[in-house]
Protein backbone atom coordinates (compact mmCIF):
# COMPACT_ATOMS: atom_id res chain seq x y z
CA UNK A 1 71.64 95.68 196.41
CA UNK A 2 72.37 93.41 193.68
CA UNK A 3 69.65 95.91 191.37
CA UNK A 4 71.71 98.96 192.28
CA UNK A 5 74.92 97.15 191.48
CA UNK A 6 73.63 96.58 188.44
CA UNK A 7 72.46 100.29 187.90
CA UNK A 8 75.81 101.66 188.79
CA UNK A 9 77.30 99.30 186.24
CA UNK A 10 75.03 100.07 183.67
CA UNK A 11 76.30 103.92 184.01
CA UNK A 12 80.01 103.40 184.03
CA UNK A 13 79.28 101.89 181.01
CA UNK A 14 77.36 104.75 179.34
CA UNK A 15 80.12 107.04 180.59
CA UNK A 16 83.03 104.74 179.52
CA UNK A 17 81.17 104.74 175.56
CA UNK A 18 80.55 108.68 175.90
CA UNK A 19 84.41 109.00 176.41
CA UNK A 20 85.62 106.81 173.82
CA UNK A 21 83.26 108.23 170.67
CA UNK A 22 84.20 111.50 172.43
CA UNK A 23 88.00 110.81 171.72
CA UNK A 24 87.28 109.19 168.68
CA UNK A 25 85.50 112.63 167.05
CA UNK A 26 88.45 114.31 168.15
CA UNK A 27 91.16 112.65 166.79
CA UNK A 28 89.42 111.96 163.49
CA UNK A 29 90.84 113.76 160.95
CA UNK A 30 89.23 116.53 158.82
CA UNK A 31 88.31 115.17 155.15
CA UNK A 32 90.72 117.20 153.13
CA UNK A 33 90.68 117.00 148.96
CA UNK A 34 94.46 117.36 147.58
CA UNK A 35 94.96 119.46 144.90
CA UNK A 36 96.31 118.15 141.71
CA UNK A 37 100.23 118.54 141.22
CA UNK A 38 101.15 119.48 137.82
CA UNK A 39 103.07 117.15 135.64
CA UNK A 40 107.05 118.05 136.31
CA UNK A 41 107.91 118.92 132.37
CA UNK A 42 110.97 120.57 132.81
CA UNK A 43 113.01 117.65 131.45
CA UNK A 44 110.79 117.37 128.21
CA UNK A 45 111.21 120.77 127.94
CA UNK A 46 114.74 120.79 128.12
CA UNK A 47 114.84 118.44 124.96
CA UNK A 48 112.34 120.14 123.11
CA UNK A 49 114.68 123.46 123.72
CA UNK A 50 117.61 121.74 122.40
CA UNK A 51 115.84 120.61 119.21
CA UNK A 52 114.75 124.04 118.45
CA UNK A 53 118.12 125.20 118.39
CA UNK A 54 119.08 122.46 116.31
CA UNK A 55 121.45 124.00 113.70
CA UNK A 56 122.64 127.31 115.77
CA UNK A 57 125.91 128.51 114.81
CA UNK A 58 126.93 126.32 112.61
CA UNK A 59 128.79 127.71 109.18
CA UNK A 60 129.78 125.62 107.07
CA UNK A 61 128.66 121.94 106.74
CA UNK A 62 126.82 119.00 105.02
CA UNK A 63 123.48 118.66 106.12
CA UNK A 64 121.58 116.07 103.93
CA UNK A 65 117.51 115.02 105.34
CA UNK A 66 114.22 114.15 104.16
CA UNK A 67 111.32 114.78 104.03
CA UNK A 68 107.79 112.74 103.49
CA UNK A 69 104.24 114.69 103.15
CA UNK A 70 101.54 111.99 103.34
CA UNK A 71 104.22 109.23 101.79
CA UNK A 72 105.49 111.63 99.41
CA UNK A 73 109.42 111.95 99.87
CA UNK A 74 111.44 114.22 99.09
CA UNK A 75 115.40 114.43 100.06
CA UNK A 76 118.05 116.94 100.45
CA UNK A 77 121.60 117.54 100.51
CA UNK A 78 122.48 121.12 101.67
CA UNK A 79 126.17 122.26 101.45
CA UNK A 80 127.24 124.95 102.38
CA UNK A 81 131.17 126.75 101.93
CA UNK A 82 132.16 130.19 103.11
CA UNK A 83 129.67 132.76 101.11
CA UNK A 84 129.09 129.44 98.99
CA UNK A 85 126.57 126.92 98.56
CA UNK A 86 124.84 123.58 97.32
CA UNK A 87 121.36 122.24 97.38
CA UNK A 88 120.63 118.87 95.75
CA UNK A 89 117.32 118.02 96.04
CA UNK A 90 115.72 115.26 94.65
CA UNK A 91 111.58 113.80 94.22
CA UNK A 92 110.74 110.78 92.78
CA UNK A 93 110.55 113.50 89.09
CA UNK A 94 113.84 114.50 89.42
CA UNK A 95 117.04 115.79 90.60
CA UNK A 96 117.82 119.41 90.95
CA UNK A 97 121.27 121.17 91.64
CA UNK A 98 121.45 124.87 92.85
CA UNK A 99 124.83 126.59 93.27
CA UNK A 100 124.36 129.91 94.94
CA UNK A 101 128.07 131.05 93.77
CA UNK A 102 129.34 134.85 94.93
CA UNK A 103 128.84 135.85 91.46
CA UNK A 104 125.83 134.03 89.78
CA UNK A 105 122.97 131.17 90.39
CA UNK A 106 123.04 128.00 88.61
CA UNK A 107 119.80 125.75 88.48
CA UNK A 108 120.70 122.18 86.88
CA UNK A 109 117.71 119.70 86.19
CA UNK A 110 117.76 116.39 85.28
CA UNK A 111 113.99 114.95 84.70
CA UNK A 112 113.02 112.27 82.66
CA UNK A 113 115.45 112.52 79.67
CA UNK A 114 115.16 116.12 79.65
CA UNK A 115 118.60 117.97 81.25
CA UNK A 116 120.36 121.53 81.60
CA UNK A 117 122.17 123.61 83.34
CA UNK A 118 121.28 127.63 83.44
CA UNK A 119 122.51 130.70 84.67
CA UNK A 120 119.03 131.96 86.81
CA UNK A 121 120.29 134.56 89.45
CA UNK A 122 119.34 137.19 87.42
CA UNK A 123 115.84 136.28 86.85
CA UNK A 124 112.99 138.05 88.65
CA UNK A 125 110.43 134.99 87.80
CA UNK A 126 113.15 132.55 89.83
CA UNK A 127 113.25 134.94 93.25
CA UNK A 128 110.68 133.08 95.42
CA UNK A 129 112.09 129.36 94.18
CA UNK A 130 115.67 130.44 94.71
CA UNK A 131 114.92 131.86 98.33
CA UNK A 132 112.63 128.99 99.55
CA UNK A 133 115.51 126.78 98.73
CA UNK A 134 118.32 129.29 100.76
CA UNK A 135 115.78 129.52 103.58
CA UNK A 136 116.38 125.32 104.12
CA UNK A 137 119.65 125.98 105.52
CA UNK A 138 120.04 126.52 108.95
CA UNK A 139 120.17 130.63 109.21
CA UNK A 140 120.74 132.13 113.42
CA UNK A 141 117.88 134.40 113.42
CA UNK A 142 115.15 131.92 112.20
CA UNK A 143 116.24 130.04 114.93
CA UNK A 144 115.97 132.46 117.26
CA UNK A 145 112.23 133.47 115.83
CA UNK A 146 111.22 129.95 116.23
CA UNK A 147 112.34 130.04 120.09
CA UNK A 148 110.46 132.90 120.71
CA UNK A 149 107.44 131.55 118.76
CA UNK A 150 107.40 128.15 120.76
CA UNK A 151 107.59 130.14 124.49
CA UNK A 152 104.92 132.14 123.41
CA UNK A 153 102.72 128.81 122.58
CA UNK A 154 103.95 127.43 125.89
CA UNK A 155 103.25 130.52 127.76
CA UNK A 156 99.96 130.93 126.25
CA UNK A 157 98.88 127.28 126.84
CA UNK A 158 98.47 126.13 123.43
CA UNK A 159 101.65 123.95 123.76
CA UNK A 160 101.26 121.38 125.91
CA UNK A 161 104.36 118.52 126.13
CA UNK A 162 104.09 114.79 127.94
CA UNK A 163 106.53 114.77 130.64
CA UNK A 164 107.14 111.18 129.48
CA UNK A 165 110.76 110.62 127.38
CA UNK A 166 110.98 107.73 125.25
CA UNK A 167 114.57 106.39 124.76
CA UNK A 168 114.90 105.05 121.04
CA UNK A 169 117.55 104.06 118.31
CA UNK A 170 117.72 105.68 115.24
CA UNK A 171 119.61 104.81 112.31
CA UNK A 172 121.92 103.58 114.88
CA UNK A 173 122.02 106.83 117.36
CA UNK A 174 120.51 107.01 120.60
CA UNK A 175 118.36 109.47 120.85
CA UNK A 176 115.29 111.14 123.56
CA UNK A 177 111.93 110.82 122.04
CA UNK A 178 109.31 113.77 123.41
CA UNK A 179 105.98 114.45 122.61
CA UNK A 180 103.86 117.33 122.72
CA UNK A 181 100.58 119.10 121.15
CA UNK A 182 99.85 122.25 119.58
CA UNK A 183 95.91 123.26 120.19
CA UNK A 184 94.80 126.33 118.34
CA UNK A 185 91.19 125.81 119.27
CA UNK A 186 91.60 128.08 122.49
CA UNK A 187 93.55 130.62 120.25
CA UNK A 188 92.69 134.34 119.88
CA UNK A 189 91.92 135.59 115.89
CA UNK A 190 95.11 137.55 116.38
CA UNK A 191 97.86 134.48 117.94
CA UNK A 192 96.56 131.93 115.32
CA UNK A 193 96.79 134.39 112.97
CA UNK A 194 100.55 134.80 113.54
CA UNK A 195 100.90 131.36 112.75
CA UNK A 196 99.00 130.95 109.79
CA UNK A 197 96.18 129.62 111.05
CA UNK A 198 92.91 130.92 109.71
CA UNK A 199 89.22 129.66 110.58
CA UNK A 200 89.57 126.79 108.04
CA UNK A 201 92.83 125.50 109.10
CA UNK A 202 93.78 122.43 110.99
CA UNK A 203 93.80 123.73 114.66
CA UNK A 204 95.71 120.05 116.40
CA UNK A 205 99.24 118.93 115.70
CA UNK A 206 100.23 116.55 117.25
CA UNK A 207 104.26 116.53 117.17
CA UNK A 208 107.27 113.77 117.99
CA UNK A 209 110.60 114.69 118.31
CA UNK A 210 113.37 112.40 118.74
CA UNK A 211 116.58 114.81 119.88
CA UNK A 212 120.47 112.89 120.35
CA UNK A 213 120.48 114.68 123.85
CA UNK A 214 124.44 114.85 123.75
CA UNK A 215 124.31 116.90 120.24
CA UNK A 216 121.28 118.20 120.11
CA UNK A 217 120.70 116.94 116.56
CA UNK A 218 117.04 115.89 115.72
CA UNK A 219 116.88 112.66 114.07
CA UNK A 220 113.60 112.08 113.83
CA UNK A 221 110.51 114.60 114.03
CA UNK A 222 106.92 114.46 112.67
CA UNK A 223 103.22 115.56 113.39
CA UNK A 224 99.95 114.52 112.15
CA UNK A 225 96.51 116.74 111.75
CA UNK A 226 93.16 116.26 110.60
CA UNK A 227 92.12 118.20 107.59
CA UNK A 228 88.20 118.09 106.40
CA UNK A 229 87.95 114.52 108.51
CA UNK A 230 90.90 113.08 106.70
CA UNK A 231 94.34 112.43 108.54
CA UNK A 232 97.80 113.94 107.54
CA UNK A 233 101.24 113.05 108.31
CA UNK A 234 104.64 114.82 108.28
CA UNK A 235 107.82 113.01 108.76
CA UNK A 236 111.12 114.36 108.80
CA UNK A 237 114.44 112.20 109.24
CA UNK A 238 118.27 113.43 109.57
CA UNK A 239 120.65 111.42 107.29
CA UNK A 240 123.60 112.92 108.09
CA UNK A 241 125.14 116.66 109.34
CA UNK A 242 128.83 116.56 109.11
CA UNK A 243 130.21 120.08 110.21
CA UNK A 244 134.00 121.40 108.90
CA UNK A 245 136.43 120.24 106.30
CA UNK A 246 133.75 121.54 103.52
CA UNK A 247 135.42 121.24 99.93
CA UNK A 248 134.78 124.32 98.28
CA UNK A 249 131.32 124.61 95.97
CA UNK A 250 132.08 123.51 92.35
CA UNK A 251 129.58 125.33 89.96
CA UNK A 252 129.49 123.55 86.65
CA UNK A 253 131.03 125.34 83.53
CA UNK A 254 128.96 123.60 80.11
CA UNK A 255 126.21 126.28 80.76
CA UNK A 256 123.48 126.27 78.64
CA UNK A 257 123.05 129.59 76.09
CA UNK A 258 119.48 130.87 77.67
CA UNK A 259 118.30 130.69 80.89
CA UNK A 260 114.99 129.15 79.66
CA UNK A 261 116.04 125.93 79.39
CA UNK A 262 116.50 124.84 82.77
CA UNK A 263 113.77 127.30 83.40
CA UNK A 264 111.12 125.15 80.81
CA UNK A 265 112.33 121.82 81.95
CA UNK A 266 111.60 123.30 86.14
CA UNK A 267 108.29 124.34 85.11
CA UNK A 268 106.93 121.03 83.56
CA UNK A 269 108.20 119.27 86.39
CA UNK A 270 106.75 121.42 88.41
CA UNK A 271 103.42 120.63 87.08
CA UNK A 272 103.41 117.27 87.51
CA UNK A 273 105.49 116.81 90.84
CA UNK A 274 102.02 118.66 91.85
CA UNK A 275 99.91 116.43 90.14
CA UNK A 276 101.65 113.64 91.69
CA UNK A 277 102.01 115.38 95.28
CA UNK A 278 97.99 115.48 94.98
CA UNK A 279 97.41 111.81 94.38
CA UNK A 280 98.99 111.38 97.82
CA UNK A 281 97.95 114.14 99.45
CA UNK A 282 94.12 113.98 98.85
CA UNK A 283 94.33 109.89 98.31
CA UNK A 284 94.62 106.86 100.10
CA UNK A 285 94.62 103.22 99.50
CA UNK A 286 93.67 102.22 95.87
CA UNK A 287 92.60 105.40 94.79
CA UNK A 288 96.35 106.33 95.31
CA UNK A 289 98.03 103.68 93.73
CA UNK A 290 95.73 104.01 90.74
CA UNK A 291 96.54 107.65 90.78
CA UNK A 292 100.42 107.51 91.22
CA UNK A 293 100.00 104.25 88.15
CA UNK A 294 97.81 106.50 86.07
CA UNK A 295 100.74 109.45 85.99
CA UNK A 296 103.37 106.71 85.85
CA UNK A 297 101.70 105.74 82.11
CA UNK A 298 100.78 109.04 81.12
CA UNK A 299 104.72 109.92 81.63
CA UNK A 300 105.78 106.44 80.59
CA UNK A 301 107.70 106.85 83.63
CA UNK A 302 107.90 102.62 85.06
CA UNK A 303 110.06 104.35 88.26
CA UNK A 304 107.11 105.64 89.62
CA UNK A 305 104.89 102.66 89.45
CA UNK A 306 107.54 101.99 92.81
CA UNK A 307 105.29 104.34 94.35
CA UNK A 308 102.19 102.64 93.17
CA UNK A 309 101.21 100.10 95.95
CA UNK A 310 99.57 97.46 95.08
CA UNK A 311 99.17 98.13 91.63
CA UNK A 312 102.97 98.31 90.52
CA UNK A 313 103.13 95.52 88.75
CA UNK A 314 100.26 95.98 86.58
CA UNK A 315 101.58 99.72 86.28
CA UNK A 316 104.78 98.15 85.07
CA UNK A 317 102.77 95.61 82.16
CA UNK A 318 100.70 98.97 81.35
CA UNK A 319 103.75 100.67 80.29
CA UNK A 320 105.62 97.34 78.41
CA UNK A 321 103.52 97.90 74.82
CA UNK A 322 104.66 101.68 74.79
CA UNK A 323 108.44 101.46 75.91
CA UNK A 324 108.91 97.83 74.41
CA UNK A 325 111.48 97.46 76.82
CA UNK A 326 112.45 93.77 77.57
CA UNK A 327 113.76 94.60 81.01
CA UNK A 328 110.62 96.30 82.47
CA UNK A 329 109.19 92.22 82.22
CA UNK A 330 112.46 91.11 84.80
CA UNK A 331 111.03 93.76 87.43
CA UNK A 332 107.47 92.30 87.63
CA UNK A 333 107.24 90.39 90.72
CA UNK A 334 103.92 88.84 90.76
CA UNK A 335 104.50 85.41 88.23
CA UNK A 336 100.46 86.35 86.67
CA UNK A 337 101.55 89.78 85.62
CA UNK A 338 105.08 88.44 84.49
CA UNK A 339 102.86 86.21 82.08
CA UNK A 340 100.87 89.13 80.52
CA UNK A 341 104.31 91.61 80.20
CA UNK A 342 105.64 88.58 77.63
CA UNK A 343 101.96 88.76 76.40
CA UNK A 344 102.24 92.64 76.02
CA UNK A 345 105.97 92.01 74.12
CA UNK A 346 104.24 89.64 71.94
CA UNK A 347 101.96 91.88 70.58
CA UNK A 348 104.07 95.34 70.63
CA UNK A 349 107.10 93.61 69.10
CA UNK A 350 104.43 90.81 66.99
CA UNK A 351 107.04 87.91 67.78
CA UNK A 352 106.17 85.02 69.52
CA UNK A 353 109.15 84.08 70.68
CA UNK A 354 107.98 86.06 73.81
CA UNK A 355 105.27 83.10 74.30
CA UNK A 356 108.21 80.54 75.21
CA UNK A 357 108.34 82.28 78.43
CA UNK A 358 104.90 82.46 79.28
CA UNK A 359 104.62 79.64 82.32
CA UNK A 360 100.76 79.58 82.60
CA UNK A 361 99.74 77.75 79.75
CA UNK A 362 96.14 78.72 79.83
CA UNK A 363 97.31 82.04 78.66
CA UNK A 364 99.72 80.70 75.35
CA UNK A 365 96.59 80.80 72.91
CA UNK A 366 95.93 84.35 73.96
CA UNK A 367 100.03 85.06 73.52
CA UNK A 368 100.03 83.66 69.90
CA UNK A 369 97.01 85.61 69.17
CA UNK A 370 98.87 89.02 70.31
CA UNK A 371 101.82 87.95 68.44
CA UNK A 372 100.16 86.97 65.23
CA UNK A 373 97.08 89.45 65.13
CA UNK A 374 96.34 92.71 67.50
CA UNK A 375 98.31 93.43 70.45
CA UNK A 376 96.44 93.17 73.60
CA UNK A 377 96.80 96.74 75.12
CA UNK A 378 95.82 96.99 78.67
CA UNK A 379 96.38 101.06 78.54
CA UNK A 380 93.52 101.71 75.89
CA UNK A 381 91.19 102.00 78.66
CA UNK A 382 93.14 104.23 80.85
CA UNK A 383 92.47 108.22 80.48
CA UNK A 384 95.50 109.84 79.00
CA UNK A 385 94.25 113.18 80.62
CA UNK A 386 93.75 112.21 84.30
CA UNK A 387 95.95 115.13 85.09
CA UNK A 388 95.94 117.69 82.59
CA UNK A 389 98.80 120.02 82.48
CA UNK A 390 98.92 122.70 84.75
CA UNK A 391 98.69 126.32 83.27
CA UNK A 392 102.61 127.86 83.59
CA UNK A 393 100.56 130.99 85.07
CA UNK A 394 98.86 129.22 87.69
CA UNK A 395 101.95 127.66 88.57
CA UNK A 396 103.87 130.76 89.10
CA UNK A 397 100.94 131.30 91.88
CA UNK A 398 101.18 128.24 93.58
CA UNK A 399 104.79 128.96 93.58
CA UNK A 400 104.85 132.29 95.25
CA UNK A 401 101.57 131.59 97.57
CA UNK A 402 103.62 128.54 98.87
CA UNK A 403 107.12 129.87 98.73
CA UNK A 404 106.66 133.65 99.10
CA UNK A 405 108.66 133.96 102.83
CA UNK A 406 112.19 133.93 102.95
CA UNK A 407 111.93 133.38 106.72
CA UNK A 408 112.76 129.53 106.18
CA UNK A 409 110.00 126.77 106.82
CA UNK A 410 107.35 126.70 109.59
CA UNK A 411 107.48 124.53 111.84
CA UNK A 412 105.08 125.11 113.78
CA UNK A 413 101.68 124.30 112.79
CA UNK A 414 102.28 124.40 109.05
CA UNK A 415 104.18 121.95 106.43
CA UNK A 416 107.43 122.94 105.82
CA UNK A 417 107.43 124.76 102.16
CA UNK A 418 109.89 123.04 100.57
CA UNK A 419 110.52 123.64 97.03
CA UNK A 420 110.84 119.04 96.22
């Protein structure tokens, strides 16, 4: 009795686990994988629409930017009047004024101590600088080209934008901060070929755009590449766009009597604005500052030892024996380098008078010396032809292969071709 008690228990125990790991197979749910959702971009997208239109409609304004291409700066105040306008555009070279007037264009130049205004609209050899500077304004069917190029990199995938928006000050305005990518690598011969971009050109961009979301203004904007394993950077930044109430263009009267001389004074700036574009360009570091402080004392030009890093003040004492300016000494910062400027004055001017303001004494023997025998010339070492002037022939090429579309700047993938 007690053994088949036992038995029967033994069963309803089997049958009670059968039912339970019965049930629990059939209410266990079927493994299922979810497929990845999409980032939601549409808000990104509706900033980055509103920064390509940047500039629609608008007639007649002030519109003054800049513009930096690996550190080099360049700024610009666009005016523009009725059928009128200005461009003022000034590199650390020079300044430039171009009044495209109903009747005539007017180039004005001031570099170095060299300055003149021409008449130039009649000159074929000034068409491609004239209309790369026109195609900076904002023109209605650029914009609407650009549009249509950036849905066709978004519908083709090479576009690809973070849904994430970054809320940032600029300058003081609030604007919406995006960021996106432009990939050529996936790119058929034919679409990078639209843009420019052939088998040895940087295929990655990778852009910011800061956008005041109530205006639609872009305050900020830049994108970086990779070009034979060295990095580039673009930067762009809005100064100001005021819109209405434009004073009517000016042109100035005291014309010069030929053409050429605004012309001649353009092209030698032009030559070494390119030289010095280079140094940054293809040069970081020291090799830059020595290359910006090489061009500074080949021009004698102690402004652009500003741009020389590191090495400004000793680009400043480099120049001291061949201005013999007294006031290059005052912007020396570095109290070692303000001792050898007096040194330099000692020996250019042979005075030692200079020596009086030397502080470390362990350099007044070599002061008196300067004063009293030969100058101490820290430049005799430097190569006065580390950038030899550019042939005016070659120059007219760069200037049409950079400037040859009238279509205004690429944004895109390429630097914008501005004239600097």
């Amino acid at each position: 009795m007690d053994q088949k008690m036992v038995l029967m228990g033994f069963a309803a125990a089997l049958v009670l686990i059968a039912i339970y790991l019965a049930l629990s197979g059939a209410s266990k749910p079927a493994v299922v994988v979810p497929t990845p959702t999409a980032p939601d971009t549409k808000a990104a997208e509706l900033i980055l629409g509103k920064g390509i239109a940047f500039g629609s409609g608008l007639k007649d304004y002030t519109y003054s930017y800049s513009e930096a291409s690996d550190g080099y700066k360049v700024s610009y105040i666009l005016t523009k009047s009725g059928n009128e306008s200005e461009a003022r555009i000034l590199n650390p070279l020079s300044t430039k004024d171009v009044y495209f007037m109903d009747n005539d264009t007017i180039l004005c130049i001031r570099y170095g101590t060299s300055q003149a205004c021409s008449s130039v609209g009649a000159r074929d050899d000034m068409k491609n600088y004239l209309d790369s500077i026109r195609a900076d304004y904002f023109n209605d069917s650029n914009i609407v080209k650009f549009q249509s190029q950036m849905a066709f990199l978004l519908n083709k995938g090479y576009l690809t934008i973070d849904p994430k928006i970054n809320d940032r000050t600029v300058n003081g305005r609030s604007c919406k901060e995006i960021s996106y990518v432009i990939d050529f690598n996936n790119a058929t011969v034919s679409d990078a070929a639209v843009f420019g971009v052939g088998a040895s050109s940087p295929k990655v961009f990778r852009w910011k755009m800061c956008v005041d979301n109530s205006s639609g203004n872009v305050l900020e904007k830049s994108f970086s590449y990779e070009l034979n394993g060295a990095p580039h950077v673009y930067d762009y930044s809005l100064s100001e766009l005021k819109t209405g109430g434009i004073n009517a263009i000016s042109a100035p009267g005291n014309l010069s009597a030929s053409s050429d001389d605004a012309v001649a004074i353009l092209i030698n700036e032009k030559q070494q604005q390119i030289a010095l574009a280079n140094c940054f360009t293809t040069m970081s570091g020291d090799a830059l500052d020595k290359c910006v402080a090489d061009m500074a004392l080949q021009m004698q030009r102690t402004d652009l030892c500003a741009y020389a890093g590191a090495r400004q003040d000793r680009c400043l004492v480099s120049i001291v024996p061949l201005k013999k300016d007294e006031g290059i000494c005052a912007l020396v910062s570095d109290l070692s380098y303000k001792d050898d400027c007096y040194i330099e004055l000692a020996g250019a001017f042979k005075n030692d008078t200079f020596c009086q303001r030397v502080l470390n004494q362990s350099k007044m023997d070599s002061c008196t010396k300067a004063a009293t025998h030969v100058a101490t010339n820290q430049t005799s070492n430097q190569s006065a032809d580390a950038h030899p002037p550019v042939n005016p022939k070659e120059l007219i090429n760069y200037i049409d292969k950079t400037n040859s579309s009238t279509e205004g700047p690429t944004q895109v993938g390429n630097m914008t071709n501005g004239t600097g």
